[in-house]
Protein backbone atom coordinates (compact mmCIF):
# COMPACT_ATOMS: atom_id res chain seq x y z
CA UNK A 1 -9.43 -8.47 -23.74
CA UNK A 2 -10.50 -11.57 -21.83
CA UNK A 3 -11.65 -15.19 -23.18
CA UNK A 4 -13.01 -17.75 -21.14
CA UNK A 5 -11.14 -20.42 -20.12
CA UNK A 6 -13.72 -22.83 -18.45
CA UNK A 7 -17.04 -22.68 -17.57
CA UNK A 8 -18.33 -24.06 -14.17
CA UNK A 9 -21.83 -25.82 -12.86
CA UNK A 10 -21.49 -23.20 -9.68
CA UNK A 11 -19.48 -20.16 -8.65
CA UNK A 12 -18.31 -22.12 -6.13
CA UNK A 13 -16.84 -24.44 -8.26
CA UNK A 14 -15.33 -21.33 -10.42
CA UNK A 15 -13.89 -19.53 -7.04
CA UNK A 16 -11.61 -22.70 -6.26
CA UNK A 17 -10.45 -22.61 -9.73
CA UNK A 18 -9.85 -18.95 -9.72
CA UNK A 19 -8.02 -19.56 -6.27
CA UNK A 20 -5.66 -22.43 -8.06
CA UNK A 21 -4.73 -19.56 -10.80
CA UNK A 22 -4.07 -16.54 -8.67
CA UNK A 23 -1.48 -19.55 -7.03
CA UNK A 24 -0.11 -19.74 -9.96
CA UNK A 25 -0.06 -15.48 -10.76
CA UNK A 26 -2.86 -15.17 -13.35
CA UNK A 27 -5.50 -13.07 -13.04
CA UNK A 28 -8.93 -13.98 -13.86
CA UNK A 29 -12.64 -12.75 -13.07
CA UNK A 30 -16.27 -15.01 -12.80
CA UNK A 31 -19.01 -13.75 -14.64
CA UNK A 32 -22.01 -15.78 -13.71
CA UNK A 33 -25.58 -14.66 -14.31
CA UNK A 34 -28.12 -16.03 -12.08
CA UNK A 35 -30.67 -12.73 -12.39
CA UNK A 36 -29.40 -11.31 -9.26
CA UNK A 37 -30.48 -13.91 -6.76
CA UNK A 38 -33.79 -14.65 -8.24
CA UNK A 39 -32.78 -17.82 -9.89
CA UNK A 40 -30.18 -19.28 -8.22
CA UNK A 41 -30.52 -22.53 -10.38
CA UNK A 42 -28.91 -20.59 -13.15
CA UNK A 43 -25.53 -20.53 -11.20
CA UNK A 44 -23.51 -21.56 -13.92
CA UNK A 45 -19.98 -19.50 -14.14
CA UNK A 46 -17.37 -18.52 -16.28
CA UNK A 47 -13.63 -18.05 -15.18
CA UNK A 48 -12.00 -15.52 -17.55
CA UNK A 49 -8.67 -14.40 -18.07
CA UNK A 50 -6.55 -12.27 -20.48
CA UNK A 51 -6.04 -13.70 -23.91
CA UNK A 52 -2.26 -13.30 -23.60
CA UNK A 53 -2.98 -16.30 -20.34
CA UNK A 54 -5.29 -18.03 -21.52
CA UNK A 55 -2.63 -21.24 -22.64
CA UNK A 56 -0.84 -20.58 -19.19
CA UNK A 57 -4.38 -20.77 -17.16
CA UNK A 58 -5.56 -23.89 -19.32
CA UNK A 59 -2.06 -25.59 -18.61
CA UNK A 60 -2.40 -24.63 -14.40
CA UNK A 61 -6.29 -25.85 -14.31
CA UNK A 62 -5.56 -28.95 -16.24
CA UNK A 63 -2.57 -29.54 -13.68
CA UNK A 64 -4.64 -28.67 -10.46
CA UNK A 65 -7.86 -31.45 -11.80
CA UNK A 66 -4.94 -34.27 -12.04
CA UNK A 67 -3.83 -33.79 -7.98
């Protein structure tokens, strides 16, 4: 199962994060919906990972937004 562990005003903005976690070894996926292109306002993301990492990926992100 997956939970979100932060959700992002871009997918740009979710890909660094999900950069600074696969650093650290967690896994994690963006869903983002922004009706395939058509609205690209709507580009809003969330980074998900598994629920067993979700303390471990709040603790890394929370690290990473200090430096």
């Amino acid at each position: 199962m997956t939970v979100v562990v932060s959700r992002f005003r871009s997918v740009a903005d979710a890909l660094i994060a999900q950069g600074v976690l696969e650093q650290a070894g967690i896994e994690s996926s963006i869903r983002s919906d922004n009706a395939g292109g058509q609205y690209p306002a709507l580009d809003a993301a969330s980074l998900l990972v598994r629920a067993d990492d979700v303390e471990a990926a709040r603790e890394v992100l929370q690290a990473a937004a200090k430096d």
